[in-house]
C-alpha atoms as a PDB file:
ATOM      1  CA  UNK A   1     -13.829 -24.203   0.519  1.00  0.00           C
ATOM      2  CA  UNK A   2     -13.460 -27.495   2.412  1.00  0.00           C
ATOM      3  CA  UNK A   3     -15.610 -30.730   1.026  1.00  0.00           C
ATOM      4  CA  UNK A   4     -15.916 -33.743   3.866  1.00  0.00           C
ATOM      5  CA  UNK A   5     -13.254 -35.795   1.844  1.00  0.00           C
ATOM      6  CA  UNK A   6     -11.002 -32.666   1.828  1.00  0.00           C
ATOM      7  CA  UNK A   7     -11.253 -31.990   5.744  1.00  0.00           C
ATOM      8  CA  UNK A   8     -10.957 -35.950   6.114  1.00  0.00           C
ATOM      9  CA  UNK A   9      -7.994 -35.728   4.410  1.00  0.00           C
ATOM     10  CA  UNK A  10      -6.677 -32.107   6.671  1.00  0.00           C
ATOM     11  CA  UNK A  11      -7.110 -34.008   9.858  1.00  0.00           C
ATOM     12  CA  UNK A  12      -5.395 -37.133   8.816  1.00  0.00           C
ATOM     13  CA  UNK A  13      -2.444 -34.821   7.730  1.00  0.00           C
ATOM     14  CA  UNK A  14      -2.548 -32.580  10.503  1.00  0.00           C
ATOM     15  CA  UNK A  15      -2.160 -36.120  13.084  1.00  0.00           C
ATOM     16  CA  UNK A  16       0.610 -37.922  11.156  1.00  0.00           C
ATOM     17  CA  UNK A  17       2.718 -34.296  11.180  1.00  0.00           C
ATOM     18  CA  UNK A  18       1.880 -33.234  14.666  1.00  0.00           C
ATOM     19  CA  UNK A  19       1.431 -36.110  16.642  1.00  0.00           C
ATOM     20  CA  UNK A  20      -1.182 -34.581  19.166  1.00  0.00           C
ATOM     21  CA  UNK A  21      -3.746 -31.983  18.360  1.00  0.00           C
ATOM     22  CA  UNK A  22      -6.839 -30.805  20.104  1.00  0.00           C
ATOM     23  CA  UNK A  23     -10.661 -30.825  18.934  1.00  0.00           C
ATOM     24  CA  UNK A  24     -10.379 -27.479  19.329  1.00  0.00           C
ATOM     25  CA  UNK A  25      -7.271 -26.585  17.567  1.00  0.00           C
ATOM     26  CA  UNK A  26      -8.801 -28.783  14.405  1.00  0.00           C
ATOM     27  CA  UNK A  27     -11.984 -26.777  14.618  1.00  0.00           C
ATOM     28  CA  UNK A  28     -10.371 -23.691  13.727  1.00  0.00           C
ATOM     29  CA  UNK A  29      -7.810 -25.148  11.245  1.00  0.00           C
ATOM     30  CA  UNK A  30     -11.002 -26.546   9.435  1.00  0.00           C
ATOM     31  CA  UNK A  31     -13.653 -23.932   9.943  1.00  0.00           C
ATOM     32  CA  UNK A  32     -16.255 -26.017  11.472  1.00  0.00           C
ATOM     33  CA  UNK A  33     -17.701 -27.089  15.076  1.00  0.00           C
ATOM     34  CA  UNK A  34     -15.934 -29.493  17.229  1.00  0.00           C
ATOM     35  CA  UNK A  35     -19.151 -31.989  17.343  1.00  0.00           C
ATOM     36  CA  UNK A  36     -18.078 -32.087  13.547  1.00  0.00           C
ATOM     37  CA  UNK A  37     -14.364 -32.994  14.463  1.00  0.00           C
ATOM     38  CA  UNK A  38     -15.726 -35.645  16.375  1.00  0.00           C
ATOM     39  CA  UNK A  39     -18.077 -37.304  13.526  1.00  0.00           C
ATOM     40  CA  UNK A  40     -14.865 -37.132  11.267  1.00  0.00           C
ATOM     41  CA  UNK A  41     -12.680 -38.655  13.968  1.00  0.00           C
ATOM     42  CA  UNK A  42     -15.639 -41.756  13.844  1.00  0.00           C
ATOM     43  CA  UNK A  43     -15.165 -41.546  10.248  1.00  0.00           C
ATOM     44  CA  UNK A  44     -11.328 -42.316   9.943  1.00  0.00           C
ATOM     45  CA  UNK A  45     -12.076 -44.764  12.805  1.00  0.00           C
ATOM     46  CA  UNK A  46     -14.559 -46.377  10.509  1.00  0.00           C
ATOM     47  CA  UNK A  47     -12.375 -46.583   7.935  1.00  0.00           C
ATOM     48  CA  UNK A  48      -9.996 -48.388   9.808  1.00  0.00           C
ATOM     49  CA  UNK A  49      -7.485 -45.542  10.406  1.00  0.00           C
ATOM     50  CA  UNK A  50      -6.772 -45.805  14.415  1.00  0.00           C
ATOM     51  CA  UNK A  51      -7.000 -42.549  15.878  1.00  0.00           C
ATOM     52  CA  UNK A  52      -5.897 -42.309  19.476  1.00  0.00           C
ATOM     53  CA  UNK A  53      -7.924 -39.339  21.654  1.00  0.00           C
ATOM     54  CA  UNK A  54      -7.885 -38.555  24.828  1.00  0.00           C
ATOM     55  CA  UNK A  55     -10.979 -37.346  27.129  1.00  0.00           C
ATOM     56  CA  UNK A  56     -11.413 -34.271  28.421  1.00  0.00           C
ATOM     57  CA  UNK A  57     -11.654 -30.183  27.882  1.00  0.00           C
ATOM     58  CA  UNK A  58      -9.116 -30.124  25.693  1.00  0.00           C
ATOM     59  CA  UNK A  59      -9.298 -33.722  23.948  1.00  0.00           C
END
């Protein structure tokens, strides 16, 4: 079972060894919604980790 921290921690992994992912594609690595991608995204953002996105259906 993922905690916030631990999912935090997934996406910041799964950027630095893949370059590019989609919302979607972290979604179902994590087991959770996109919206909730997003608010960890603004997490890492807010904790000064730049994270580059790109808009649109599959950004």
């Amino acid at each position: 079972m993922y905690t916030p921290t631990t999912r935090l921690l997934t996406i910041l992994e799964l950027l630095q060894s893949r370059g590019s992912i989609s919302g979607p594609e972290l979604a179902e690595k994590l087991e959770v919604e996109v919206r909730s991608v997003r608010r960890y995204i603004t997490m890492l953002r807010d904790l000064g980790i730049p994270v580059d996105s790109e808009p649109g259906r599959y950004g």
